[in-house]
N, C-alpha and C. Protein backbone atom coordinates (compact mmCIF):
# COMPACT_ATOMS: atom_id res chain seq x y z
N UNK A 1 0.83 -1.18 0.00
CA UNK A 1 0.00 0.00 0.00
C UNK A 1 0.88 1.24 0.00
N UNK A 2 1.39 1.27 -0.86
CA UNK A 2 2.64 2.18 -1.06
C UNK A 2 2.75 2.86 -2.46
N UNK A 3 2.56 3.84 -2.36
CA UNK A 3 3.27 4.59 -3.99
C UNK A 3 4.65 5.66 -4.13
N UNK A 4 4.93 5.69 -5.37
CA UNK A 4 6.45 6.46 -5.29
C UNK A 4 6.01 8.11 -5.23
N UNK A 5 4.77 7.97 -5.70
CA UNK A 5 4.39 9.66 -5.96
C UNK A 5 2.97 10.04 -5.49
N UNK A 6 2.91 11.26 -5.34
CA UNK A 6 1.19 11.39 -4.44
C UNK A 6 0.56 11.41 -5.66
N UNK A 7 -0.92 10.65 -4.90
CA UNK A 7 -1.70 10.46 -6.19
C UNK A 7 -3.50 11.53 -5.17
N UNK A 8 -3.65 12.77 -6.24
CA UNK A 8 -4.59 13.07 -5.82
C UNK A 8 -5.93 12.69 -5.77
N UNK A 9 -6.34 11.61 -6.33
CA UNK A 9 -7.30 11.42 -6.44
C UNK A 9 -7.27 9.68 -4.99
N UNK A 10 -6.63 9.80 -4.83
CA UNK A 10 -6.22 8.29 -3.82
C UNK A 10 -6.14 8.91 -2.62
N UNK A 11 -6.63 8.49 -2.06
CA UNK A 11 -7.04 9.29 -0.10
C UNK A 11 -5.34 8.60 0.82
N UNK A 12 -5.12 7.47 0.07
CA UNK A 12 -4.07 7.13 1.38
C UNK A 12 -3.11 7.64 0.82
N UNK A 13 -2.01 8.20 1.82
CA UNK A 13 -0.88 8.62 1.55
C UNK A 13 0.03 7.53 1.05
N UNK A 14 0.80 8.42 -0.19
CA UNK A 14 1.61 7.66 -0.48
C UNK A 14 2.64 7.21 0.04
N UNK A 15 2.78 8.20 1.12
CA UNK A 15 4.15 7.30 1.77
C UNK A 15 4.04 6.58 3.07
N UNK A 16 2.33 6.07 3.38
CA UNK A 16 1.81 5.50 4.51
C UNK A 16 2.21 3.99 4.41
N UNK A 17 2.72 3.18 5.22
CA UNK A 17 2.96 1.58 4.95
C UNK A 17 2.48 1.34 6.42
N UNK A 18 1.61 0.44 6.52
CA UNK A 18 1.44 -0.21 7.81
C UNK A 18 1.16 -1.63 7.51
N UNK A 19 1.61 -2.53 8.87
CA UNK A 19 2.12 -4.14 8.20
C UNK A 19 1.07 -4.87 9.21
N UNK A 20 0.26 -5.83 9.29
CA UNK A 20 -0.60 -6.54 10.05
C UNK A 20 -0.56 -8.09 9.88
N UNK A 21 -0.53 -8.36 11.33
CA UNK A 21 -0.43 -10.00 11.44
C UNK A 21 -1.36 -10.30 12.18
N UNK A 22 -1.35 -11.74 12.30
CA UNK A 22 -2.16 -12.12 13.89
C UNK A 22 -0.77 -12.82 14.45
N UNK A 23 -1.05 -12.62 15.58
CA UNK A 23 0.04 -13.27 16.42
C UNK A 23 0.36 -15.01 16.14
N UNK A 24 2.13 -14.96 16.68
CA UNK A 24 2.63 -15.97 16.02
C UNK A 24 2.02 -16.68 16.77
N UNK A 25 2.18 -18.34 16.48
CA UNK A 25 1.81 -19.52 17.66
C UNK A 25 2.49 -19.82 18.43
N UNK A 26 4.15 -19.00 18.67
CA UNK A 26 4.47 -19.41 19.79
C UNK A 26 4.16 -18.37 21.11
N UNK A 27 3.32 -17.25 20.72
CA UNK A 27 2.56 -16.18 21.34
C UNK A 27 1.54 -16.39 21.48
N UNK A 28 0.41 -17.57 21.11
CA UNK A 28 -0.61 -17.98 21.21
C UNK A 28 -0.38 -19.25 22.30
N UNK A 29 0.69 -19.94 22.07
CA UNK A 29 0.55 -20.76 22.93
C UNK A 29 1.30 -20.93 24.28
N UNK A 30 1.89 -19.50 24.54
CA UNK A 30 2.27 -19.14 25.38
C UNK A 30 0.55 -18.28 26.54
N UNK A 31 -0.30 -17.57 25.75
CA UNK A 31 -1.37 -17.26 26.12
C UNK A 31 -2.66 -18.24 26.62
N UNK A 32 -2.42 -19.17 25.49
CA UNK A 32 -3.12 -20.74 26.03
C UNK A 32 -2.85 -21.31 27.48
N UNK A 33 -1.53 -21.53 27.87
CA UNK A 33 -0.54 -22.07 28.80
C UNK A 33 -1.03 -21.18 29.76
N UNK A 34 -0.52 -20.12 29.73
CA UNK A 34 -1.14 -19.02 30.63
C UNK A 34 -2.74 -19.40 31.28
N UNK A 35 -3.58 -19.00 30.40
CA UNK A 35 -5.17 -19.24 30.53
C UNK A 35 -5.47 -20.43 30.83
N UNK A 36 -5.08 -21.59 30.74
CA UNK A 36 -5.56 -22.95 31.38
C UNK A 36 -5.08 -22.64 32.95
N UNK A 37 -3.78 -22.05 33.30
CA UNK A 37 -3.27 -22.13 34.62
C UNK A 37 -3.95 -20.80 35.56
N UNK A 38 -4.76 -20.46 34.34
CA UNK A 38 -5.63 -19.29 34.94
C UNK A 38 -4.72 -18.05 35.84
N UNK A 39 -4.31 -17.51 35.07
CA UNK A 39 -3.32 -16.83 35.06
C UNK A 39 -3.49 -15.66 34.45
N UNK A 40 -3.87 -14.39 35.53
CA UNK A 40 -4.46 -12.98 34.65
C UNK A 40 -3.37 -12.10 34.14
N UNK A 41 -3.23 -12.68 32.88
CA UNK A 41 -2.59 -11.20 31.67
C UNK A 41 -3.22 -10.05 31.38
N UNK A 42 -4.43 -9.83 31.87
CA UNK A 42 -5.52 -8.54 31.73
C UNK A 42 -6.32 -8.70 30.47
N UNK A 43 -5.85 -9.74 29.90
CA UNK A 43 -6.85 -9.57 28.47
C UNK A 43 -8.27 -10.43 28.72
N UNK A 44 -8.71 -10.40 27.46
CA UNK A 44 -9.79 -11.31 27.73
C UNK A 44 -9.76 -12.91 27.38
N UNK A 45 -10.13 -13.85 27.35
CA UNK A 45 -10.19 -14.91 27.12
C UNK A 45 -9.59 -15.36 25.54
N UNK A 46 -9.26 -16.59 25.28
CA UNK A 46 -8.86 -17.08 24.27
C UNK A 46 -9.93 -17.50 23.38
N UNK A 47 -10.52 -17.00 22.10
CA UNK A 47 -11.37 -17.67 21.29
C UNK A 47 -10.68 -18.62 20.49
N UNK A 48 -10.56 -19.55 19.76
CA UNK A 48 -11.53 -20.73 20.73
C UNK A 48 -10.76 -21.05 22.33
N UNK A 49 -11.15 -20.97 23.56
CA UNK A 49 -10.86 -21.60 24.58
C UNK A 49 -9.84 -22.99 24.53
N UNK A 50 -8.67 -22.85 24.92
CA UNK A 50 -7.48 -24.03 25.14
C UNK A 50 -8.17 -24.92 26.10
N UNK A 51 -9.03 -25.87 25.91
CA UNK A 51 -9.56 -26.78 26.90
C UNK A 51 -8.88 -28.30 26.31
N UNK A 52 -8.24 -28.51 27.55
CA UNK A 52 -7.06 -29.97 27.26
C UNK A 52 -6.12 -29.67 27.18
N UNK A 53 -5.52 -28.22 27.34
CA UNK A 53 -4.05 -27.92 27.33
C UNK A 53 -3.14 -28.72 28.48
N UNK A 54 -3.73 -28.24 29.95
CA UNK A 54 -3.10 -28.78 30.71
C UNK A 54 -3.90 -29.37 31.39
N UNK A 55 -2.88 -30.39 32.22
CA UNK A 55 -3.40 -31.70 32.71
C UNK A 55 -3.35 -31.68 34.45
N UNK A 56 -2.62 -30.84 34.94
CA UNK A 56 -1.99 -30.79 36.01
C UNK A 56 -1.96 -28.92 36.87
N UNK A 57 -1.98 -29.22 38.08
CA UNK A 57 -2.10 -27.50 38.39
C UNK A 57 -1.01 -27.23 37.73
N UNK A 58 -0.78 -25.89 38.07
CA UNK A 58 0.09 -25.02 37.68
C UNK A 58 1.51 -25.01 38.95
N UNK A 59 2.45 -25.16 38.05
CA UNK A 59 3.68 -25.06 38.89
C UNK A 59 3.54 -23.58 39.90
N UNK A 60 4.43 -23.19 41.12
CA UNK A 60 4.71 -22.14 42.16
C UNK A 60 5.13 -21.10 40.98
N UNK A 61 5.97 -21.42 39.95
CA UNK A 61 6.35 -20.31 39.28
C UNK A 61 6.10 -19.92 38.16
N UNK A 62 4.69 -20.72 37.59
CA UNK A 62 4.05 -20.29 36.52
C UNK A 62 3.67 -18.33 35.97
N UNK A 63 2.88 -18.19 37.43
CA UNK A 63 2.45 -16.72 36.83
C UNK A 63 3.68 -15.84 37.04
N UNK A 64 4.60 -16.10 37.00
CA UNK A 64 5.77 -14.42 37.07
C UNK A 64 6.59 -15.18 35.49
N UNK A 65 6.21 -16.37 35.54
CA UNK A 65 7.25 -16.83 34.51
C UNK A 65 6.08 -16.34 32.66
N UNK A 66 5.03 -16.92 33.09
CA UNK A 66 4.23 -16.43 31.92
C UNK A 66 3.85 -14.95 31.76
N UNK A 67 3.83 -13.95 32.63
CA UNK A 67 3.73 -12.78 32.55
C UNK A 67 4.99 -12.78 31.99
N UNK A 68 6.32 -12.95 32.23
CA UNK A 68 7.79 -12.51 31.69
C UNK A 68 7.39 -12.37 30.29
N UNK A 69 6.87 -13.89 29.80
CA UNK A 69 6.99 -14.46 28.52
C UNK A 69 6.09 -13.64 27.56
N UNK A 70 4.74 -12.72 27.99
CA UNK A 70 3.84 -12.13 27.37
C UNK A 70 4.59 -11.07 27.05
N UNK A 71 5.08 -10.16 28.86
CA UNK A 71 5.79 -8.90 27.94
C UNK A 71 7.19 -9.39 26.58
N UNK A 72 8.02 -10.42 27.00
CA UNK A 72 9.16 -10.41 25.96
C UNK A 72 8.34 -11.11 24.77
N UNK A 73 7.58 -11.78 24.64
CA UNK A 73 7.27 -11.40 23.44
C UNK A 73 6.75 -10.21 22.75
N UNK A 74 6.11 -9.50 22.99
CA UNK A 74 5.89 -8.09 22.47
C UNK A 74 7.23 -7.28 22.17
N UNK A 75 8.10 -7.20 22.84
CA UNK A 75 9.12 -6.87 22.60
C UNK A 75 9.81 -6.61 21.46
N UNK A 76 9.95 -5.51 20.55
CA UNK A 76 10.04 -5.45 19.26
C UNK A 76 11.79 -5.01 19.31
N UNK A 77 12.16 -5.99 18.13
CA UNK A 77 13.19 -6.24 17.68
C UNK A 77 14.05 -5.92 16.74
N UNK A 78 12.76 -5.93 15.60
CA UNK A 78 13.37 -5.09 14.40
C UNK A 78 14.68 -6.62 13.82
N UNK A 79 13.81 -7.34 13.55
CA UNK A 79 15.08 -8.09 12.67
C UNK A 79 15.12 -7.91 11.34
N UNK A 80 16.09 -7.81 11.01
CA UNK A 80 16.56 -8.03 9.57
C UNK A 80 15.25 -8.55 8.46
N UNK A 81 14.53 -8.76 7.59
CA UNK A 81 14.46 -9.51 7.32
C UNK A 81 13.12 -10.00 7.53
N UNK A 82 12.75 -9.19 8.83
CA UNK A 82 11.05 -10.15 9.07
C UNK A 82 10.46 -9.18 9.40
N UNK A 83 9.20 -9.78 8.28
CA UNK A 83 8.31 -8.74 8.35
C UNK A 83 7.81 -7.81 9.39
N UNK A 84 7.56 -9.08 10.17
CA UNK A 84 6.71 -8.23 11.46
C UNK A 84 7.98 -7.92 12.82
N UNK A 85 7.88 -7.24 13.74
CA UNK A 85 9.26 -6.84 14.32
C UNK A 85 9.09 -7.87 15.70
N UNK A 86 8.81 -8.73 15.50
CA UNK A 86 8.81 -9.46 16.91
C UNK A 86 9.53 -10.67 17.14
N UNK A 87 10.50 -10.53 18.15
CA UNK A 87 11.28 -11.66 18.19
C UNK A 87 10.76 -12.96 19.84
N UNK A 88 9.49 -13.87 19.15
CA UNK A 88 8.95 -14.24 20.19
C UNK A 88 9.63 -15.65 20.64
N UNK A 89 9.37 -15.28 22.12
CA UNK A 89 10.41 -16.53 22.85
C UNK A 89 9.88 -17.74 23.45
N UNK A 90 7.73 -17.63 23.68
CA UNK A 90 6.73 -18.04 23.96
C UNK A 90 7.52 -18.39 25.87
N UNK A 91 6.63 -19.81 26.27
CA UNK A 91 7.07 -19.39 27.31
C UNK A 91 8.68 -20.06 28.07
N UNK A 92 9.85 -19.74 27.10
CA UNK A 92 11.07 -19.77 27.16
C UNK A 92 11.03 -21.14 27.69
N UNK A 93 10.60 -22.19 27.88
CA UNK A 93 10.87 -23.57 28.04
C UNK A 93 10.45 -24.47 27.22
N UNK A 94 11.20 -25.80 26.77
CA UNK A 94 10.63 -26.50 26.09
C UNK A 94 9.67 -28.11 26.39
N UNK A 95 9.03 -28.61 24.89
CA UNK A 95 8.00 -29.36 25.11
C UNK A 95 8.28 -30.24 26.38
N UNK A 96 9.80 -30.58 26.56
CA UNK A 96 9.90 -31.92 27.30
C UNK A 96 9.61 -31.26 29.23
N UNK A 97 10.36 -29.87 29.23
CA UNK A 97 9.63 -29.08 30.36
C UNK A 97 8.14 -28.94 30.50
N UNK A 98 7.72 -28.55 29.34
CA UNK A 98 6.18 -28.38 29.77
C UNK A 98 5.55 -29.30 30.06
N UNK A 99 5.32 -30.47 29.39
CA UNK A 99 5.30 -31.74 29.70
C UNK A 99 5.51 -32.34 31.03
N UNK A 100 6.21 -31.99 31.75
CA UNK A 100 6.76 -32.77 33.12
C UNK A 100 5.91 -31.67 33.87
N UNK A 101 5.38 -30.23 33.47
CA UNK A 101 5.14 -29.07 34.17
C UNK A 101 3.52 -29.28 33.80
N UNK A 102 2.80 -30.30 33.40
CA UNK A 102 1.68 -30.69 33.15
C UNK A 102 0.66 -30.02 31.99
N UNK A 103 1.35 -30.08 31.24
CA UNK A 103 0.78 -29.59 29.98
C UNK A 103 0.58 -30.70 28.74
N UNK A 104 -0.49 -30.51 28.22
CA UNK A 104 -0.65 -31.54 27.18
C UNK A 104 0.18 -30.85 25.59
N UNK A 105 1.15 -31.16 25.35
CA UNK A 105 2.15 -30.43 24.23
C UNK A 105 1.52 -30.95 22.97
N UNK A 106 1.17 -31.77 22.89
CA UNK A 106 0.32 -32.29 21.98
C UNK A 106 -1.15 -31.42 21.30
N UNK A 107 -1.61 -31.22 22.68
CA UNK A 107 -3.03 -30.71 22.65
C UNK A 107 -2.83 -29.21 22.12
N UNK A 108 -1.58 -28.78 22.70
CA UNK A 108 -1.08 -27.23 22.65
C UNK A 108 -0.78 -27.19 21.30
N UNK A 109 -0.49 -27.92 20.92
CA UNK A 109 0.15 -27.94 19.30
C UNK A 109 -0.98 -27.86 18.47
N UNK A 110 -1.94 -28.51 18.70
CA UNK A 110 -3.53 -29.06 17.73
C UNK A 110 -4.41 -27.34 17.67
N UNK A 111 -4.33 -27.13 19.14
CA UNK A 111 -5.04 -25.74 19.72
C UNK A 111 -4.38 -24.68 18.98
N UNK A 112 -2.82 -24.39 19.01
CA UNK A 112 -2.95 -23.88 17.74
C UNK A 112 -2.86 -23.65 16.37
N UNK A 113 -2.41 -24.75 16.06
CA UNK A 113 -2.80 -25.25 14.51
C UNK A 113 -4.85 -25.15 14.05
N UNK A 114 -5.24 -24.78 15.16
CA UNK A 114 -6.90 -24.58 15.07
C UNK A 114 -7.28 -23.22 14.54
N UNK A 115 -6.29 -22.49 14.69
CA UNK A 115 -6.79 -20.95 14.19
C UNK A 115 -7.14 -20.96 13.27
N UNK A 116 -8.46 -20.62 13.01
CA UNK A 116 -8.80 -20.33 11.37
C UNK A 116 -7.66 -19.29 10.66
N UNK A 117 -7.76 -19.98 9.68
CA UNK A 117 -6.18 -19.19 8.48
C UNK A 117 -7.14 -17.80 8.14
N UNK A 118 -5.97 -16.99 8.60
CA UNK A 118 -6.38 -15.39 8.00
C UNK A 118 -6.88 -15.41 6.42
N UNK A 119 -7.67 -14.19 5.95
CA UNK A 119 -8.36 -14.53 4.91
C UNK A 119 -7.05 -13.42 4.20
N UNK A 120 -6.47 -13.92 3.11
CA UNK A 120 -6.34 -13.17 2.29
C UNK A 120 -6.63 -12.63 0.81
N UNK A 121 -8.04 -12.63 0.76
CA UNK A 121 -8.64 -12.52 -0.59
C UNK A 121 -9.76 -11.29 -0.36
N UNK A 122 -9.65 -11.08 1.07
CA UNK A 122 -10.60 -9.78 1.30
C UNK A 122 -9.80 -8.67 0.30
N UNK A 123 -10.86 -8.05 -0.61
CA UNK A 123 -10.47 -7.08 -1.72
C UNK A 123 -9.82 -5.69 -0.45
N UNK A 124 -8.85 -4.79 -1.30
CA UNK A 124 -8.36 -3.86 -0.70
C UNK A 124 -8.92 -2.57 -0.15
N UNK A 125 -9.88 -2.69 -1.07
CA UNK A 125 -10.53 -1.10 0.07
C UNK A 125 -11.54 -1.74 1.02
N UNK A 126 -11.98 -3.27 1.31
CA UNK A 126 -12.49 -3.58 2.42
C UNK A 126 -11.51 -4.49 3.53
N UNK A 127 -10.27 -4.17 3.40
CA UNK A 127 -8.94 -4.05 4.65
C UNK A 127 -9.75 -3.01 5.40
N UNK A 128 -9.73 -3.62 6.61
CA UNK A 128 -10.27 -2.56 8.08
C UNK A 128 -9.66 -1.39 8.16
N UNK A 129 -8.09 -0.97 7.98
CA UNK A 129 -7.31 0.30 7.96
C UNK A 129 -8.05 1.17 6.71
N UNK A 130 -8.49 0.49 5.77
CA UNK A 130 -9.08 1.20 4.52
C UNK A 130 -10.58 1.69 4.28
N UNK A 131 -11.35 1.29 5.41
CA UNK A 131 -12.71 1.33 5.40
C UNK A 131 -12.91 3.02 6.27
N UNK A 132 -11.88 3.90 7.09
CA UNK A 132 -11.70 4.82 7.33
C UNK A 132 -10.68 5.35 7.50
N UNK A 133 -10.33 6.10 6.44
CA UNK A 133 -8.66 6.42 6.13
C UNK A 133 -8.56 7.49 6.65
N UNK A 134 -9.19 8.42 7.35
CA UNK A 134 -8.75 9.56 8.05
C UNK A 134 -8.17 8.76 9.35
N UNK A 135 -9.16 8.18 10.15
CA UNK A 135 -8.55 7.73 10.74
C UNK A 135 -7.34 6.67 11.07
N UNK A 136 -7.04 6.30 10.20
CA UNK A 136 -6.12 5.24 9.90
C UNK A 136 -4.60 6.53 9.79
N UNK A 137 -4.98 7.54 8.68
CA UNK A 137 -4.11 8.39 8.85
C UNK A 137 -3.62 8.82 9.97
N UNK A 138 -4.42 9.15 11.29
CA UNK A 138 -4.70 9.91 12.87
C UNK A 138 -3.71 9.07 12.96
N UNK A 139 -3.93 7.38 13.47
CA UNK A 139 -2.83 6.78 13.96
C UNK A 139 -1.39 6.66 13.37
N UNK A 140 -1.29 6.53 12.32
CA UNK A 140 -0.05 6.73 11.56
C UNK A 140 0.66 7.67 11.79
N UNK A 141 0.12 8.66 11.72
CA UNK A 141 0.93 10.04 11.90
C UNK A 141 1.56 10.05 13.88
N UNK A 142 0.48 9.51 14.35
CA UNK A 142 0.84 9.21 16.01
C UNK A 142 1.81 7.96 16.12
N UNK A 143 2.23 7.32 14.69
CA UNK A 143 3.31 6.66 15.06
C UNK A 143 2.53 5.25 14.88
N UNK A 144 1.52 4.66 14.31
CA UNK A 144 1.24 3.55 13.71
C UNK A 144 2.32 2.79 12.97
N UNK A 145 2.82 1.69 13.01
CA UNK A 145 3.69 0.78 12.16
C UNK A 145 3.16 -0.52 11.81
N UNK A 146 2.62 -1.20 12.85
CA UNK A 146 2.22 -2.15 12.64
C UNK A 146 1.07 -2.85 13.47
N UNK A 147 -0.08 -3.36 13.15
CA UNK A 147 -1.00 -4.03 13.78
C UNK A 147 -1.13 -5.35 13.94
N UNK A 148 -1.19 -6.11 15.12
CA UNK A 148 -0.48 -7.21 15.77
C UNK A 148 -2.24 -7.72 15.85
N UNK A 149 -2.55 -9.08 15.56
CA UNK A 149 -4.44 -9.43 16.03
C UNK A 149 -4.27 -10.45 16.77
N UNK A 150 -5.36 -10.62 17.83
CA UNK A 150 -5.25 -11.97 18.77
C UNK A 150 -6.39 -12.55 18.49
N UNK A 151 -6.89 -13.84 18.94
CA UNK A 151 -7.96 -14.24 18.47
C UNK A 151 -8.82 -14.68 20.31
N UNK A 152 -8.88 -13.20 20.42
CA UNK A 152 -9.39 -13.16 22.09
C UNK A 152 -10.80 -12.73 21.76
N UNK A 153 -11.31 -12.37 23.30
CA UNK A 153 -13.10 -11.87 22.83
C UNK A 153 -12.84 -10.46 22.93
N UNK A 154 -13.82 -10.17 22.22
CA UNK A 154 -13.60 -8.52 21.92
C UNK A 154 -14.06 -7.55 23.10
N UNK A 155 -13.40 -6.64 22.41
CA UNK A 155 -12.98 -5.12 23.11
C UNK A 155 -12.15 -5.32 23.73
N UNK A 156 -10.23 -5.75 23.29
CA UNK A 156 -9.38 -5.40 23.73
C UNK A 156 -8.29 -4.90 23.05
N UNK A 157 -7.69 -4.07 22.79
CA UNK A 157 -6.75 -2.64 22.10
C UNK A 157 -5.57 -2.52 23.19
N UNK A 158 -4.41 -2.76 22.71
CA UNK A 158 -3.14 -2.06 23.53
C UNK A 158 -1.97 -1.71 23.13
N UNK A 159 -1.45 -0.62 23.07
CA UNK A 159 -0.06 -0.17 22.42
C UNK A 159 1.12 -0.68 22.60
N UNK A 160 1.98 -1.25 22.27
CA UNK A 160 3.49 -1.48 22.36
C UNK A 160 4.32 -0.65 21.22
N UNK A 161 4.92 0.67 21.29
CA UNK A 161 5.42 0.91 21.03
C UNK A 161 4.80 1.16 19.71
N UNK A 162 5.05 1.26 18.42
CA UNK A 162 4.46 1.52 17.38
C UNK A 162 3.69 0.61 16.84
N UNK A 163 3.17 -0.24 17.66
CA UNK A 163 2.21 -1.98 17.58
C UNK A 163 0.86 -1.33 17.99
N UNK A 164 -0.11 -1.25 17.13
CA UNK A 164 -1.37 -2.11 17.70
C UNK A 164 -1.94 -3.44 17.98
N UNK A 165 -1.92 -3.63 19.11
CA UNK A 165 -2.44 -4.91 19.62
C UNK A 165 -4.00 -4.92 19.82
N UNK A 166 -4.89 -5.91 19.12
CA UNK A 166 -5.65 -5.34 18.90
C UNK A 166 -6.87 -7.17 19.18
N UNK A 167 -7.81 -7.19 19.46
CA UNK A 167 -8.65 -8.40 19.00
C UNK A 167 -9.41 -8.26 18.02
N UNK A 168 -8.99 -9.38 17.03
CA UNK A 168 -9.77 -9.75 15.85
C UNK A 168 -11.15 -9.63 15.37
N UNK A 169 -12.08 -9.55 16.51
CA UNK A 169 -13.06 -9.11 16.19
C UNK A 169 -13.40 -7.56 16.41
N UNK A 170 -12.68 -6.94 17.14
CA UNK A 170 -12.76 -5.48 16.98
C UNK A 170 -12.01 -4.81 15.84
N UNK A 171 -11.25 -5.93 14.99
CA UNK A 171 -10.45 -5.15 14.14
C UNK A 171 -11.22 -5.66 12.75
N UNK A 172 -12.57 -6.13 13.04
CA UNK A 172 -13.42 -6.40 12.00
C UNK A 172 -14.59 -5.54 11.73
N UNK A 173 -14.95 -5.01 13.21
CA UNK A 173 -15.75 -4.32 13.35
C UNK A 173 -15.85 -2.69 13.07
N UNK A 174 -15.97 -2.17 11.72
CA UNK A 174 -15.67 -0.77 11.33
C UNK A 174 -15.97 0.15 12.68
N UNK A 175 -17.42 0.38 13.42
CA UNK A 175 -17.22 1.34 14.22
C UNK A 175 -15.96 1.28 15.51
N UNK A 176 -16.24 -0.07 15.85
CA UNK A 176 -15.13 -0.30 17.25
C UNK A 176 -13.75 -0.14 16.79
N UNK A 177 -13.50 -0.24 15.45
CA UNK A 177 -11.99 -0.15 15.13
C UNK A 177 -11.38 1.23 14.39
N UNK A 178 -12.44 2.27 13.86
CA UNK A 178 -12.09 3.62 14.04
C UNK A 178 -12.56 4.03 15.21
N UNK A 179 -12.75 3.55 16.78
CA UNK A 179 -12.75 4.06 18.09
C UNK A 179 -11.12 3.56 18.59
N UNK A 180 -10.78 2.54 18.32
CA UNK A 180 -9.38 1.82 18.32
C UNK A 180 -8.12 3.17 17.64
N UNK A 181 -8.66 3.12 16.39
CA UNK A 181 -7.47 3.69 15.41
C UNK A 181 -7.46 5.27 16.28
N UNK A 182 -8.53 5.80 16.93
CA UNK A 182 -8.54 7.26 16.94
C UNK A 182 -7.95 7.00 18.91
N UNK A 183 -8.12 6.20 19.52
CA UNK A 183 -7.63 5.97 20.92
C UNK A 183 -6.15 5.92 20.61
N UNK A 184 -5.25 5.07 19.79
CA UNK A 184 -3.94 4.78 19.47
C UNK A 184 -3.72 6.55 19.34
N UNK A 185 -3.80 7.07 18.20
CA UNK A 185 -3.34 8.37 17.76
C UNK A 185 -4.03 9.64 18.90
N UNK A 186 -4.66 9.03 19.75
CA UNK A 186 -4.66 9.91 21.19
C UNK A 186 -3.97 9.42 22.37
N UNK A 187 -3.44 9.01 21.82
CA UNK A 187 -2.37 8.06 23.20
C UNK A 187 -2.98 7.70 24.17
N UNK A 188 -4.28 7.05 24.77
CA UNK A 188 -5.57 7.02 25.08
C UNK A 188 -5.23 5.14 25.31
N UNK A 189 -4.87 4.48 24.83
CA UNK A 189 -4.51 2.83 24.83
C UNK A 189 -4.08 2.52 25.79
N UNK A 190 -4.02 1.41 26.66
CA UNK A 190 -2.98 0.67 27.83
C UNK A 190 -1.94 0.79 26.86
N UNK A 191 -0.22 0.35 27.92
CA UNK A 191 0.46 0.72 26.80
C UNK A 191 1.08 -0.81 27.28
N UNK A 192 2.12 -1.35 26.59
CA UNK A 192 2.65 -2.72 26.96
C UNK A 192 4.03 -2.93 26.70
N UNK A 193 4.61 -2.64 27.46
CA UNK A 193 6.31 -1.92 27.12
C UNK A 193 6.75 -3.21 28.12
């Protein structure tokens, strides 16, 4: 969404680029892990719900260790090379740990391989950033780069740095998501540093 020259008759700026993902799966299943051990990150729930993740309570050092793992993943990196700027670490232990730490790694794996696959055939002027380009502009200019989606229940929005973090169904929803785009470019968002 980029041009070399302004085009007057085209509302988005030409030199506007903003990049959108949904979060990786090792950020999903770090949030799963979390939410079975019932463990408040402040957001809202996981759509679809991780039921069968874990098998076992939660270890003494689950919640300081999965809070670590939420903020460092957000943590923007800026690599070389990849698209989106996040260098995620999920929750810094592996299957054969989680496993002994009562987690079904298996189940965690299925849960998120379950995400419905992002659509990419939605035509371009019905992209959510494109359905109100003033506002889309507001945030940009306040430092918009990139929009990050979770597949939580809606109405939850939070800034990291030039990230919108945002839930998928509010970032579907035209009115709730020019209330989103115009909160970001009022500095008005939780922030998640």
């Amino acid at each position: 969404m980029r041009s070399l020259v302004p085009d007057p008759t085209n509302p988005w700026p030409h030199d506007m680029v903003l990049r959108s993902a949904r979060a990786e799966p090792q950020v999903l299943a770090t949030l799963a892990v979390a939410e079975a051990w019932r463990i408040d990150l402040g957001i809202p729930a996981l759509v679809p719900a991780p039921i069968g993740v874990v098998v076992g309570d939660r270890p003494l050092d689950a919640a300081p260790r999965a809070l670590t793992a939420w903020r460092d993943a957000l943590v923007p990196t800026r690599l070389p090379g990849v698209e989106m700027p996040y260098g995620v670490r999920g929750l810094g232990i592996g299957d054969d740990r989680l496993r002994a730490l009562g987690v079904d790694v298996d189940a965690l794996h299925r849960w998120t391989a379950s995400m419905p696959a992002e659509r990419d055939d939605v035509p371009l002027d019905e992209q959510p950033e494109r359905r109100d380009i003033p506002s889309t502009v507001l945030a940009w200019e306040a430092g918009l780069v990139d929009v990050l989606t979770f597949p939580l229940g809606g109405g939850w929005a939070a800034r990291a740095d030039s990230t919108l973090l945002v839930d998928e169904t509010t970032r579907r929803d035209p009115a709730r998501y020019v209330d989103v785009l115009l909160a970001f470019a009022g500095d008005a968002l939780p922030r998640i540093s």
